[in-house]
N, C-alpha and C. Protein backbone atom coordinates (compact mmCIF):
# COMPACT_ATOMS: atom_id res chain seq x y z
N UNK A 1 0.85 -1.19 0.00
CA UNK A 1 0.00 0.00 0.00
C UNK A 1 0.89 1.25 0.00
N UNK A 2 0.57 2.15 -1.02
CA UNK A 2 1.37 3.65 -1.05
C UNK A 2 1.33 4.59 0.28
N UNK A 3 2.51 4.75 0.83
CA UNK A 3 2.48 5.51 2.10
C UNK A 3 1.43 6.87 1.47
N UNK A 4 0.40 7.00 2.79
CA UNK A 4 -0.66 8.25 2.16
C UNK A 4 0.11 9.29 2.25
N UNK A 5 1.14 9.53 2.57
CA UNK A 5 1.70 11.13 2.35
C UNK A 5 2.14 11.44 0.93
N UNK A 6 2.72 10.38 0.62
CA UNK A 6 3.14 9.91 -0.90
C UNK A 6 2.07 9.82 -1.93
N UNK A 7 0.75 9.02 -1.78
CA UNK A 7 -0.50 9.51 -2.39
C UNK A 7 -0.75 10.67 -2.31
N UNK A 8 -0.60 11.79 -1.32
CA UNK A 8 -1.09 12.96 -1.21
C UNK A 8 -0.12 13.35 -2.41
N UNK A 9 1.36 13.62 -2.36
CA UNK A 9 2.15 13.97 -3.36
C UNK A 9 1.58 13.56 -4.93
N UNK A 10 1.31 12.36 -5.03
CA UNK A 10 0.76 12.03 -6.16
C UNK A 10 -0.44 12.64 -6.88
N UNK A 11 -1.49 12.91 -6.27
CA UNK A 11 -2.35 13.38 -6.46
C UNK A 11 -2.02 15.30 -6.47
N UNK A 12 -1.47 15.70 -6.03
CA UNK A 12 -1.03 16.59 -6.21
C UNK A 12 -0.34 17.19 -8.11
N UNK A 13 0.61 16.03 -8.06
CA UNK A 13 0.85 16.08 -9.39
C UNK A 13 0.29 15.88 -10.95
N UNK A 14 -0.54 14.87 -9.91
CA UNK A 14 -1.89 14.46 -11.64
C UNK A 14 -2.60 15.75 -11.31
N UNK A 15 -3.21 16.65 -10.32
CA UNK A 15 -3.94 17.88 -10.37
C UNK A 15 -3.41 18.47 -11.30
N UNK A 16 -1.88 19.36 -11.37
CA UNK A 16 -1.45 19.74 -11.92
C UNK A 16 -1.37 19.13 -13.63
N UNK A 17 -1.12 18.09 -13.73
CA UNK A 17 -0.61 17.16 -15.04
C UNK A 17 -1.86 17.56 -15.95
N UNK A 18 -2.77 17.55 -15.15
CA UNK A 18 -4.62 17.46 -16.36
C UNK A 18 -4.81 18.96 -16.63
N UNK A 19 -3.41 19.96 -15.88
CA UNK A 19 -3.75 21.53 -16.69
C UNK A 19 -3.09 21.55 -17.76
N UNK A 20 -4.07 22.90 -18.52
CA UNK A 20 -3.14 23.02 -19.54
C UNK A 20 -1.55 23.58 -19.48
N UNK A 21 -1.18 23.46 -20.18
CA UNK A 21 0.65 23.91 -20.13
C UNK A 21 0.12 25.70 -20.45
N UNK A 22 1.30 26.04 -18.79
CA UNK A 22 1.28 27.77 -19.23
C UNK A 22 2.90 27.62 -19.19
N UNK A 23 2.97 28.51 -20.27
CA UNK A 23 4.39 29.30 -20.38
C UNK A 23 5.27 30.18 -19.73
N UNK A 24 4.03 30.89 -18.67
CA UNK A 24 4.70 31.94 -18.08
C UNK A 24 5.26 31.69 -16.74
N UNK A 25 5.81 32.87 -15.82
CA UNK A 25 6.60 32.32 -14.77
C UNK A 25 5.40 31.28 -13.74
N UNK A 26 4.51 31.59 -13.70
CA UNK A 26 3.02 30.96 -12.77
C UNK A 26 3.32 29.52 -13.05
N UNK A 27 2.99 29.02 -14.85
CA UNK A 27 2.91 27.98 -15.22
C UNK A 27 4.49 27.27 -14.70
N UNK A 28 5.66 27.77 -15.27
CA UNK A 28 6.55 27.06 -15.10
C UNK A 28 6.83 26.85 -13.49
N UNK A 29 6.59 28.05 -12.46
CA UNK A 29 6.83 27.75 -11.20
C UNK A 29 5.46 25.94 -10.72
N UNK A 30 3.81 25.71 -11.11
CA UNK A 30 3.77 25.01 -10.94
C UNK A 30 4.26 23.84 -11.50
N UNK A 31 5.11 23.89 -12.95
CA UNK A 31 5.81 22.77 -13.14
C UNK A 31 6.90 22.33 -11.95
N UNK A 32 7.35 22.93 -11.63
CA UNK A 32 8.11 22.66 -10.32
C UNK A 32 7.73 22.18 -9.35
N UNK A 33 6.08 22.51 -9.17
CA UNK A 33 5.41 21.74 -7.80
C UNK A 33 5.33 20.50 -8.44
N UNK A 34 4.84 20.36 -9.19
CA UNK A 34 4.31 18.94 -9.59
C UNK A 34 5.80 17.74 -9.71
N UNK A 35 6.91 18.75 -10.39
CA UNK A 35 7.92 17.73 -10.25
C UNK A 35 8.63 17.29 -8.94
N UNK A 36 8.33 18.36 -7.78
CA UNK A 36 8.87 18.12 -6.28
C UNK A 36 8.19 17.40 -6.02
N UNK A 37 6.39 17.16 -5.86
CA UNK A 37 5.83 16.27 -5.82
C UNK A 37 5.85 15.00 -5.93
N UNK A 38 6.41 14.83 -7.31
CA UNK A 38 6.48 13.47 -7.63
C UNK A 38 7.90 12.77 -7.38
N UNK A 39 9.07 13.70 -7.02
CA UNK A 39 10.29 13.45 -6.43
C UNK A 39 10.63 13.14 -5.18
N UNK A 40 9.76 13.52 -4.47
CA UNK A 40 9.66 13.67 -2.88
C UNK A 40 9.63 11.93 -2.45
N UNK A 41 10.40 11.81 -1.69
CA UNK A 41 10.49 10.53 -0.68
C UNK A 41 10.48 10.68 0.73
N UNK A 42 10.23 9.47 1.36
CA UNK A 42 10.13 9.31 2.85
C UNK A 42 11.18 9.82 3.61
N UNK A 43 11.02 10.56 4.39
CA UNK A 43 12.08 10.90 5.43
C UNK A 43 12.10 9.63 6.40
N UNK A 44 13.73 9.79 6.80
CA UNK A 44 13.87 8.58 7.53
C UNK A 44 13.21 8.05 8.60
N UNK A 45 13.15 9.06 9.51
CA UNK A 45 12.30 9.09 10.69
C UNK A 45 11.56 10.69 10.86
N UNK A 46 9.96 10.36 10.83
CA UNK A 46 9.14 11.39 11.10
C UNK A 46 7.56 10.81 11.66
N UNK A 47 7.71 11.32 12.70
CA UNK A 47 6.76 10.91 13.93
C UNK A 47 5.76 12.46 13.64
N UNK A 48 4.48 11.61 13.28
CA UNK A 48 3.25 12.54 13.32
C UNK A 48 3.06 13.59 14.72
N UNK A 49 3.02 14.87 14.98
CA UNK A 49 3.61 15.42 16.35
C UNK A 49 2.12 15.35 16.42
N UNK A 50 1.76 16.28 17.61
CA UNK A 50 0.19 16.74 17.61
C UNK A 50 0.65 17.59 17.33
N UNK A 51 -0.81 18.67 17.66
CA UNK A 51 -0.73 19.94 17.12
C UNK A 51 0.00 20.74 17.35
N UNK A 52 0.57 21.53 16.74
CA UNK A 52 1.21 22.80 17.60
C UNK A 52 0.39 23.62 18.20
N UNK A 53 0.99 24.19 19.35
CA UNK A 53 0.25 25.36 20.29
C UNK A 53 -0.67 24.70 20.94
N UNK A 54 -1.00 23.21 21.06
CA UNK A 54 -2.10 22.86 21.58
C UNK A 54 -3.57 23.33 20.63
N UNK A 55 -3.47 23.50 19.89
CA UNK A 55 -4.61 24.28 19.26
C UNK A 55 -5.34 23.30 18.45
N UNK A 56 -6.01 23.23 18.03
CA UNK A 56 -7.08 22.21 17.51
C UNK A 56 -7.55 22.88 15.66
N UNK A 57 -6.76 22.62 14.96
CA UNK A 57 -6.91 22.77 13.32
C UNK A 57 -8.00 22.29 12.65
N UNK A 58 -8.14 21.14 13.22
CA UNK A 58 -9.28 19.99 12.06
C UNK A 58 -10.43 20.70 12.08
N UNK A 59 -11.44 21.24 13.08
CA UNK A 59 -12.58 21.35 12.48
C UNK A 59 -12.33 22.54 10.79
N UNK A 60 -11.37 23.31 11.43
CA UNK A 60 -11.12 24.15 10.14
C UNK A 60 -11.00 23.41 9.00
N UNK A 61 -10.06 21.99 8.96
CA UNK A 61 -9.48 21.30 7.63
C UNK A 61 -10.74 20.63 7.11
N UNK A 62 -11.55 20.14 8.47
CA UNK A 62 -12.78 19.56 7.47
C UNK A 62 -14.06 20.42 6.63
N UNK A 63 -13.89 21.45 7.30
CA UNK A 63 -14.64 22.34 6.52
C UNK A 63 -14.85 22.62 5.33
N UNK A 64 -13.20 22.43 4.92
CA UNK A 64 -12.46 22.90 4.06
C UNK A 64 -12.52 22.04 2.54
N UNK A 65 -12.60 20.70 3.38
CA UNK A 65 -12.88 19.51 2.31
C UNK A 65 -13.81 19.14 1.67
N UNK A 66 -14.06 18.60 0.86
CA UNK A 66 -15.40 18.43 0.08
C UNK A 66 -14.76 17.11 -0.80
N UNK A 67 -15.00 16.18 -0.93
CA UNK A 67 -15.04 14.80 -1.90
C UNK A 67 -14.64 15.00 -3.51
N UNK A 68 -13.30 15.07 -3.61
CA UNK A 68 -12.89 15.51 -5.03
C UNK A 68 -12.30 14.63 -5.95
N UNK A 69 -12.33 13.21 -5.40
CA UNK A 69 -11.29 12.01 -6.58
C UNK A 69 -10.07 12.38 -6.49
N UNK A 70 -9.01 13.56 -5.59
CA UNK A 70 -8.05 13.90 -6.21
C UNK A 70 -7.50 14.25 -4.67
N UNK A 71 -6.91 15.80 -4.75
CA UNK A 71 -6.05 16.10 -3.33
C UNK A 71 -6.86 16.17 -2.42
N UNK A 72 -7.83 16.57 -2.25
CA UNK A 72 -8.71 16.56 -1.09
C UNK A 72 -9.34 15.17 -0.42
N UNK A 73 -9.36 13.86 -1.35
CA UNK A 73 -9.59 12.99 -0.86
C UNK A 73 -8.37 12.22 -0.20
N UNK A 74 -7.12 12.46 -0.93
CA UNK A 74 -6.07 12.38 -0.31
C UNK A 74 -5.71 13.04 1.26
N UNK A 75 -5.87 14.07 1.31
CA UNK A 75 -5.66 14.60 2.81
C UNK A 75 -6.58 13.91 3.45
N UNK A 76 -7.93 13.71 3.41
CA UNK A 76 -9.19 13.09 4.39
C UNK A 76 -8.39 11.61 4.27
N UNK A 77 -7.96 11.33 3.65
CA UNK A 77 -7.39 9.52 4.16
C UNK A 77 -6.10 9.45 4.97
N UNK A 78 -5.38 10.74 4.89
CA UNK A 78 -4.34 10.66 5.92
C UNK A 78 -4.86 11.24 7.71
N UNK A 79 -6.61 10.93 7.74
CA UNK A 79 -6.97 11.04 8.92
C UNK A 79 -6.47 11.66 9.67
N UNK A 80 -5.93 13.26 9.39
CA UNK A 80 -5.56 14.31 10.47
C UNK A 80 -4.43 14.44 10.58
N UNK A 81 -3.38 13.87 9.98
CA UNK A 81 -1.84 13.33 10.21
C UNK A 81 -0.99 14.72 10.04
N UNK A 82 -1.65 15.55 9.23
CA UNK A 82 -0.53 16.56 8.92
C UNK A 82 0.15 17.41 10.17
N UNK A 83 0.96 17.63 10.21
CA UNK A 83 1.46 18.51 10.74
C UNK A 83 1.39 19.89 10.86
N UNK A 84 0.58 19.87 11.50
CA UNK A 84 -0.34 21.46 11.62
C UNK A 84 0.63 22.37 12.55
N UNK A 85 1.11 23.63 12.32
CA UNK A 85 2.34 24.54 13.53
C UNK A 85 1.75 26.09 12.40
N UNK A 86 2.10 26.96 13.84
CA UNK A 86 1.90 28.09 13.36
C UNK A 86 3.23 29.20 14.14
N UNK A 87 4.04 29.18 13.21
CA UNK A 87 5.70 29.98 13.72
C UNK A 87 6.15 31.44 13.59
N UNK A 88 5.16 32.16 13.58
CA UNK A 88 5.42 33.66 13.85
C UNK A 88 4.83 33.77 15.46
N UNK A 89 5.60 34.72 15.26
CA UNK A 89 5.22 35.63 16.60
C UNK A 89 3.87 36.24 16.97
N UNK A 90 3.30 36.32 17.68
CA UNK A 90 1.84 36.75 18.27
C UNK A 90 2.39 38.17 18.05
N UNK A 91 0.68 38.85 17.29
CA UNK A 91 0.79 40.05 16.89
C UNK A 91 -0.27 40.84 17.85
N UNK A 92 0.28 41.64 18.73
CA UNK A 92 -0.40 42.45 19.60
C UNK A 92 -1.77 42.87 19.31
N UNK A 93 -2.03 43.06 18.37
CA UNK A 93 -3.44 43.58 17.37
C UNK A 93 -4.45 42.36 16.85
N UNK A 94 -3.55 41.21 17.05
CA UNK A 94 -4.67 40.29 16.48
C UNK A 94 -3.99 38.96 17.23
N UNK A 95 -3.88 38.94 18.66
CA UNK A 95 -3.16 37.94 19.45
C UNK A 95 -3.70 36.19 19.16
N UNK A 96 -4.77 36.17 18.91
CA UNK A 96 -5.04 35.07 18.24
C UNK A 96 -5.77 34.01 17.36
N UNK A 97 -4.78 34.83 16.28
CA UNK A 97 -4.57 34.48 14.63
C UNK A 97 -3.52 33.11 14.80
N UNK A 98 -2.98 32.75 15.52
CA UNK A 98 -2.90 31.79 15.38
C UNK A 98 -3.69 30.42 15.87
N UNK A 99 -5.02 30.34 15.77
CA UNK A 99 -5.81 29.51 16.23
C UNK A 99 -6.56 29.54 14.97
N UNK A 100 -6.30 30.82 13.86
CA UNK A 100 -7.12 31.07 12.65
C UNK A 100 -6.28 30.61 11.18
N UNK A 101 -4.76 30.31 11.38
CA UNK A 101 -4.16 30.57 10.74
C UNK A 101 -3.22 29.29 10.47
N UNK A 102 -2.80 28.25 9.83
CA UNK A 102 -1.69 27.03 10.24
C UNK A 102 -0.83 26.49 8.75
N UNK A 103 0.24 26.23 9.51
CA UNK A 103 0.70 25.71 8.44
C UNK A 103 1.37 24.06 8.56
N UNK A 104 1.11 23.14 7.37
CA UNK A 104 1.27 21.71 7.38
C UNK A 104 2.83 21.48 6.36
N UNK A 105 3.92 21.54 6.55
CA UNK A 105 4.77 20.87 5.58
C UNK A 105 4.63 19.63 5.45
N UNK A 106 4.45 19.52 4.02
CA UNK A 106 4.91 18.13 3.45
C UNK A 106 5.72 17.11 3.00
N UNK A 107 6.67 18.70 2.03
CA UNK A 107 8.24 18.13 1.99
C UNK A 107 8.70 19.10 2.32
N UNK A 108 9.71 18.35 3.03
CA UNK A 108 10.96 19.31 3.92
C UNK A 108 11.60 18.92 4.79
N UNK A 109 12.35 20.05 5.74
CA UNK A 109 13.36 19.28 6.91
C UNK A 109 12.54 19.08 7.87
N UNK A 110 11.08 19.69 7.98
CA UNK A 110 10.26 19.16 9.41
C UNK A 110 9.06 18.64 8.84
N UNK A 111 9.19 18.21 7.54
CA UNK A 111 7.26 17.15 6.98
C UNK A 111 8.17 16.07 7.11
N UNK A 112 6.96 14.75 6.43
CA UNK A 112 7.03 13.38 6.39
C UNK A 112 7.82 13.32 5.15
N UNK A 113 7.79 13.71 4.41
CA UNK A 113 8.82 13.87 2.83
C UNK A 113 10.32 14.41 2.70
N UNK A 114 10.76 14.21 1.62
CA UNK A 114 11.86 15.26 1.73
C UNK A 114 12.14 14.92 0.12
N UNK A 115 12.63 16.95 -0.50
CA UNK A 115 13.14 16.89 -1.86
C UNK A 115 14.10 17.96 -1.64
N UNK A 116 15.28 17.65 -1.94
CA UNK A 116 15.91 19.01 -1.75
C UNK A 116 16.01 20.45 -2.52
N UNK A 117 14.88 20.09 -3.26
CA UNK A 117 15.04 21.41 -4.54
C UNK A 117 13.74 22.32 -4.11
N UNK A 118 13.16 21.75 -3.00
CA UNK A 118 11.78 22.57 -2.93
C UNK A 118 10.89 22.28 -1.10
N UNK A 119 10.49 23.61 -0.59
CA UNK A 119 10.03 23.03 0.49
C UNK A 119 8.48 23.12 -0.22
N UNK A 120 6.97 22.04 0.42
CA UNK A 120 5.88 22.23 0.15
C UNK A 120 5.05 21.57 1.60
N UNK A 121 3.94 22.18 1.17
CA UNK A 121 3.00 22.32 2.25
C UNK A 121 1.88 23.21 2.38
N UNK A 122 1.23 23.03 3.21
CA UNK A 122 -0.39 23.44 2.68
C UNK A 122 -0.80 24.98 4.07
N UNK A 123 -1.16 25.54 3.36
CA UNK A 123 -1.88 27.07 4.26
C UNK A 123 -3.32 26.48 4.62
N UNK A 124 -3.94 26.71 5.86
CA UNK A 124 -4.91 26.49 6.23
C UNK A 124 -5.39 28.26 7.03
N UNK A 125 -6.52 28.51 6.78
CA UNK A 125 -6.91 29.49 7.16
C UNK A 125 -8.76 29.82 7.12
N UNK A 126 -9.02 30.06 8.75
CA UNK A 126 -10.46 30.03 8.88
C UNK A 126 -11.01 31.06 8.34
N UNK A 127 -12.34 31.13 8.09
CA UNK A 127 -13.34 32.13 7.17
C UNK A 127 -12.87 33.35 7.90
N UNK A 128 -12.88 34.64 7.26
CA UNK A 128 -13.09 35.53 7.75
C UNK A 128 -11.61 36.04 8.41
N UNK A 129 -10.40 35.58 8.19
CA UNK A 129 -9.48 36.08 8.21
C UNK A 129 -8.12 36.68 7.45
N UNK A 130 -7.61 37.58 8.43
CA UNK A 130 -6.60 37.94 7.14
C UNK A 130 -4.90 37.70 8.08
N UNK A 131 -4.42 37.30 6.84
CA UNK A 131 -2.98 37.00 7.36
C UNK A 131 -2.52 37.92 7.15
N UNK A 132 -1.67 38.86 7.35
CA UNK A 132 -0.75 40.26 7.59
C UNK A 132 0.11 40.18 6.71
N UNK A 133 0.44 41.28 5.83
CA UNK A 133 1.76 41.30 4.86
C UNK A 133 2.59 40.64 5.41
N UNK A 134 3.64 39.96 4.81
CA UNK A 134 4.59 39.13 5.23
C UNK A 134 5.69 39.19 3.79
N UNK A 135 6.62 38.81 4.04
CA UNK A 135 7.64 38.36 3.20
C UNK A 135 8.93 37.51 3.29
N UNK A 136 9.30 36.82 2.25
CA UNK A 136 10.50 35.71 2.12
C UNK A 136 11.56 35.82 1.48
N UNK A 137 12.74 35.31 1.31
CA UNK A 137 13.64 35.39 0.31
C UNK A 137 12.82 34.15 -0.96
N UNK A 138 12.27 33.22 -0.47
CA UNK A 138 12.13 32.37 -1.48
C UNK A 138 11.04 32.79 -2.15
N UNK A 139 11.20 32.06 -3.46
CA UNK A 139 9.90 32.02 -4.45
C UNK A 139 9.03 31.16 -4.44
N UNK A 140 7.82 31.63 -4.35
CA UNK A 140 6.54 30.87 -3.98
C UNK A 140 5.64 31.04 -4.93
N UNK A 141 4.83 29.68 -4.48
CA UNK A 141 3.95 29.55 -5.71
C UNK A 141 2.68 28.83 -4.83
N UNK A 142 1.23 29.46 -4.60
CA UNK A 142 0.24 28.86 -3.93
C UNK A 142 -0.66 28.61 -5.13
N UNK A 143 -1.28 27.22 -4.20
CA UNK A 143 -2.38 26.55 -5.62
C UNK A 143 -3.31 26.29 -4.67
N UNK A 144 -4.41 27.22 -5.14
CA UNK A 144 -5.69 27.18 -3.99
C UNK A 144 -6.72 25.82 -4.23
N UNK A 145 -6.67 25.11 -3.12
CA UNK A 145 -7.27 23.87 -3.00
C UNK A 145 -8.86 23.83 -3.21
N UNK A 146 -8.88 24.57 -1.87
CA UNK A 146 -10.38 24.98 -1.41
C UNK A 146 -10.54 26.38 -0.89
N UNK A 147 -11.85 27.05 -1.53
CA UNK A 147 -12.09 28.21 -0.77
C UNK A 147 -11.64 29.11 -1.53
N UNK A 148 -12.38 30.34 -1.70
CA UNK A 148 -11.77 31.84 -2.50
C UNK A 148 -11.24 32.35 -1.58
N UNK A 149 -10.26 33.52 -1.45
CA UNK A 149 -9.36 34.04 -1.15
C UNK A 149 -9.03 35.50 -1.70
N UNK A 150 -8.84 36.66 -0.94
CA UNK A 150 -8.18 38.03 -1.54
C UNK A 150 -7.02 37.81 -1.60
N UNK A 151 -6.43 37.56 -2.55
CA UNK A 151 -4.40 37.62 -2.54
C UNK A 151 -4.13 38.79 -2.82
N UNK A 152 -3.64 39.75 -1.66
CA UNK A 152 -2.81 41.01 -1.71
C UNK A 152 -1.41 41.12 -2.15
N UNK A 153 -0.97 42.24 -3.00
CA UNK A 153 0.53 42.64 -3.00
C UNK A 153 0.39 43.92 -3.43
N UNK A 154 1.38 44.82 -3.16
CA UNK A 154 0.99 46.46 -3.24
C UNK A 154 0.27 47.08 -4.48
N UNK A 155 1.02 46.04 -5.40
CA UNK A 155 0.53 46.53 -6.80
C UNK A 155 -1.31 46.28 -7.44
N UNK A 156 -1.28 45.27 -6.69
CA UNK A 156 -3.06 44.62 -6.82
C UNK A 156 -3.55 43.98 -5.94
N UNK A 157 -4.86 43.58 -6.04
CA UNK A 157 -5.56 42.63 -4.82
C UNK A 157 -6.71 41.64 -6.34
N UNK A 158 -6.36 40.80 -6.12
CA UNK A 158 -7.17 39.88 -6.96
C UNK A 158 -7.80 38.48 -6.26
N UNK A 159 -8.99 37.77 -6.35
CA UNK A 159 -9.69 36.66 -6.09
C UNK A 159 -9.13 35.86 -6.26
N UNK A 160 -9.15 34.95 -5.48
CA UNK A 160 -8.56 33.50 -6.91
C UNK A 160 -9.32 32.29 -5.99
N UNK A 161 -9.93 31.86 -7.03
CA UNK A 161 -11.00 30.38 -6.95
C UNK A 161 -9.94 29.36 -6.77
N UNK A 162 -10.78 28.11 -5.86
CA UNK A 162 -9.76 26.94 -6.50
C UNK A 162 -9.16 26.45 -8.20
N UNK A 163 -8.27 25.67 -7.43
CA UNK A 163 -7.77 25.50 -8.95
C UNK A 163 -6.43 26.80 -9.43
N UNK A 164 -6.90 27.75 -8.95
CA UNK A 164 -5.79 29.00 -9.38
C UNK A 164 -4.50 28.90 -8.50
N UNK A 165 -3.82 29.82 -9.17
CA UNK A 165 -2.17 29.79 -8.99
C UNK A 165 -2.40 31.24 -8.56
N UNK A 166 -1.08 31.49 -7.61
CA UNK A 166 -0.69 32.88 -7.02
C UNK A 166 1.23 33.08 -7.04
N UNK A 167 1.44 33.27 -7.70
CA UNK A 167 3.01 33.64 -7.73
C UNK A 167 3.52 34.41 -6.68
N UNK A 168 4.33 34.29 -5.76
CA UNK A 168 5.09 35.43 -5.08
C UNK A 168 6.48 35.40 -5.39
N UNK A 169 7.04 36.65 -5.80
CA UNK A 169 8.49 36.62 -5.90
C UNK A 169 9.49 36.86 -5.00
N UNK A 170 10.79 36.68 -4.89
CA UNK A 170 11.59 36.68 -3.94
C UNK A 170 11.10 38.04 -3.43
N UNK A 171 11.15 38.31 -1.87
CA UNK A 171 10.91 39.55 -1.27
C UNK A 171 10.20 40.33 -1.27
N UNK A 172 9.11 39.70 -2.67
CA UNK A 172 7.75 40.50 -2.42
C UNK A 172 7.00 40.06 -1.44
N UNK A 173 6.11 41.58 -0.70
CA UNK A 173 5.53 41.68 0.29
C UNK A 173 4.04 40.89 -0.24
N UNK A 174 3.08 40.40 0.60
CA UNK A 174 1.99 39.79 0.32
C UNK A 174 1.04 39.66 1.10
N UNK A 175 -0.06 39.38 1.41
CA UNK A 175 -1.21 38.92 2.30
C UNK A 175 -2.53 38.62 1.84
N UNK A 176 -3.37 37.87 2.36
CA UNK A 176 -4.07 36.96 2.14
C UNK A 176 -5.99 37.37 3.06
N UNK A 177 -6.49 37.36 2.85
CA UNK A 177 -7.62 37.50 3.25
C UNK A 177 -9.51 36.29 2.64
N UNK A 178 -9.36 35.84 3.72
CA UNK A 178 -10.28 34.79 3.59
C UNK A 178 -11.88 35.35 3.26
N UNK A 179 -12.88 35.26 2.87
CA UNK A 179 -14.14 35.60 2.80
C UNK A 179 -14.92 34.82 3.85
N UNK A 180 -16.02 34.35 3.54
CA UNK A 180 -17.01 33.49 4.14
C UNK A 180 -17.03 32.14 4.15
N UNK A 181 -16.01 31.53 3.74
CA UNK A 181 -15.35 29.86 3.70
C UNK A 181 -13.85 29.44 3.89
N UNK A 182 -13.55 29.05 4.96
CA UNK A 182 -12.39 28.35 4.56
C UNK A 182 -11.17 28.15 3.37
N UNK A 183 -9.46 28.39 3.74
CA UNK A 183 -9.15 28.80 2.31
C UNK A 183 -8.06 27.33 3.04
N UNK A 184 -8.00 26.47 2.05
CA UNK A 184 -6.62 25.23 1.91
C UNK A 184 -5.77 25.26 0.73
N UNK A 185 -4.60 26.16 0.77
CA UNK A 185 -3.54 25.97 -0.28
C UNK A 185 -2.42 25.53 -0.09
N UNK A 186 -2.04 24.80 -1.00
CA UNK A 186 -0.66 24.67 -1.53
C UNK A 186 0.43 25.27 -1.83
N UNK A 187 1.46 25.35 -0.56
CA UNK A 187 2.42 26.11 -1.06
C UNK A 187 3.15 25.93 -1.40
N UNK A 188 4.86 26.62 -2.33
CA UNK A 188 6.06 25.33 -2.80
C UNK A 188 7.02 26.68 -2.99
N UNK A 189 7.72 26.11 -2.01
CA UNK A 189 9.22 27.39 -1.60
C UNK A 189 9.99 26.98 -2.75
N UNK A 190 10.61 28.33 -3.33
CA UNK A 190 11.79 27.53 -4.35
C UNK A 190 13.22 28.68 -4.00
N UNK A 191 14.30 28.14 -4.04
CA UNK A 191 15.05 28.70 -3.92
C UNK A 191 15.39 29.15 -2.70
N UNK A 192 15.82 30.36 -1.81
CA UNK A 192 15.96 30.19 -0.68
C UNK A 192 15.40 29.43 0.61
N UNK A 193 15.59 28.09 0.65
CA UNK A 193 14.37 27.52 1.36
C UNK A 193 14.91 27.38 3.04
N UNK A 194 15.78 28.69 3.36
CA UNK A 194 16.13 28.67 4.59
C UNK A 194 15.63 29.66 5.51
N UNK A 195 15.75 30.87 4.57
CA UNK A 195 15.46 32.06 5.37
C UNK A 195 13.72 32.28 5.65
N UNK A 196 13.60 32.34 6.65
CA UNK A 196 11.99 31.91 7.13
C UNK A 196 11.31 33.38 6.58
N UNK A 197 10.15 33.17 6.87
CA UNK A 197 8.76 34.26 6.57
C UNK A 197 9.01 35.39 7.16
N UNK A 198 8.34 36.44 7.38
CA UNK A 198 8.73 37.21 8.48
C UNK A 198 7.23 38.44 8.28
N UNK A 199 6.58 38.76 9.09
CA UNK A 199 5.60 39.92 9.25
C UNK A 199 6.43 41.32 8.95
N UNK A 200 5.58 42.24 7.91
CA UNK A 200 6.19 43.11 7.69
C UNK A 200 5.73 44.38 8.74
């Protein structure tokens, strides 16, 4: 039987595989998810933690899910397993956003996977919130699972349905704002995959 973290990867990549081919930096950055995806192997030893912060994620993740043949049925069969942590600092103004806000690596030095060309892992975020400009050295690329979403950056603020792609470039500033449902994306660090996030 395929380790389900590894199905999750898989399914990840046929999502991607059944789009059409884009040319531009969006398209080629998810060619990259899909190939970390399907590159990604078992880390040697990785013990499912509980939650971080003590905080309780799932009712958010199931919300979030809906019966799709594809990644979403994949996460509901790994029965809660992800690794849910939320690693910024408590923001005086909105002390707790992190009970609203989580993040699951998949591949990397702290998920069940590992590829060395790419960290990935999924944004979870309850209705009705907004995550705070932030920025990275790495290049990112989110693929919205479930749930619409405002994706901010100074220059625009645009929607994006499931199924859509969101590019961030090295050091661009960004933030995120949820509507009236639940938002589950896919994220995939490329390039600096050391220097952490940081609130602007």
């Amino acid at each position: 039987m395929l380790n389900p973290f590894l199905a999750l990867t898989r399914a990840i990549a046929a999502s991607i595989d059944r789009l059409p081919v884009q040319l531009d930096d969006a398209g080629r950055a998810a060619r990259h998810l899909a190939d970390a995806a399907r590159g990604a192997r078992p880390a040697v030893a990785f013990a499912s933690a509980d939650h971080d912060h003590g905080h309780d994620y799932d009712p958010i993740l199931r919300s979030a899910l809906t019966p799709d043949g594809g990644i979403m049925d994949a996460i509901a069969a790994l029965n809660e397993r992800l690794p849910w942590s939320y690693h910024y600092p408590k923001l005086a103004h909105d002390p707790d956003l992190d009970r609203r806000v989580a993040f699951a690596e998949l591949i990397g030095p702290s998920g069940p996977l590992r590829n060395g060309n790419s960290v990935v892992g999924f944004t979870l975020m309850a209705p009705e919130t907004f995550y705070p400009l932030h920025s990275h050295p790495a290049v990112e690329l989110y693929m919205v699972v479930s749930g619409k979403a405002q994706w901010i950056v100074p220059e625009r603020e645009q929607i994006v349905p499931p199924g859509g792609f969101v590019l961030h470039h090295s050091g661009q500033p960004h933030a995120m704002r949820t509507l009236a449902e639940p938002l589950l994306a896919i994220y995939d660090w490329q390039g600096d995959l050391e220097s952490p996030s940081v609130y602007l």
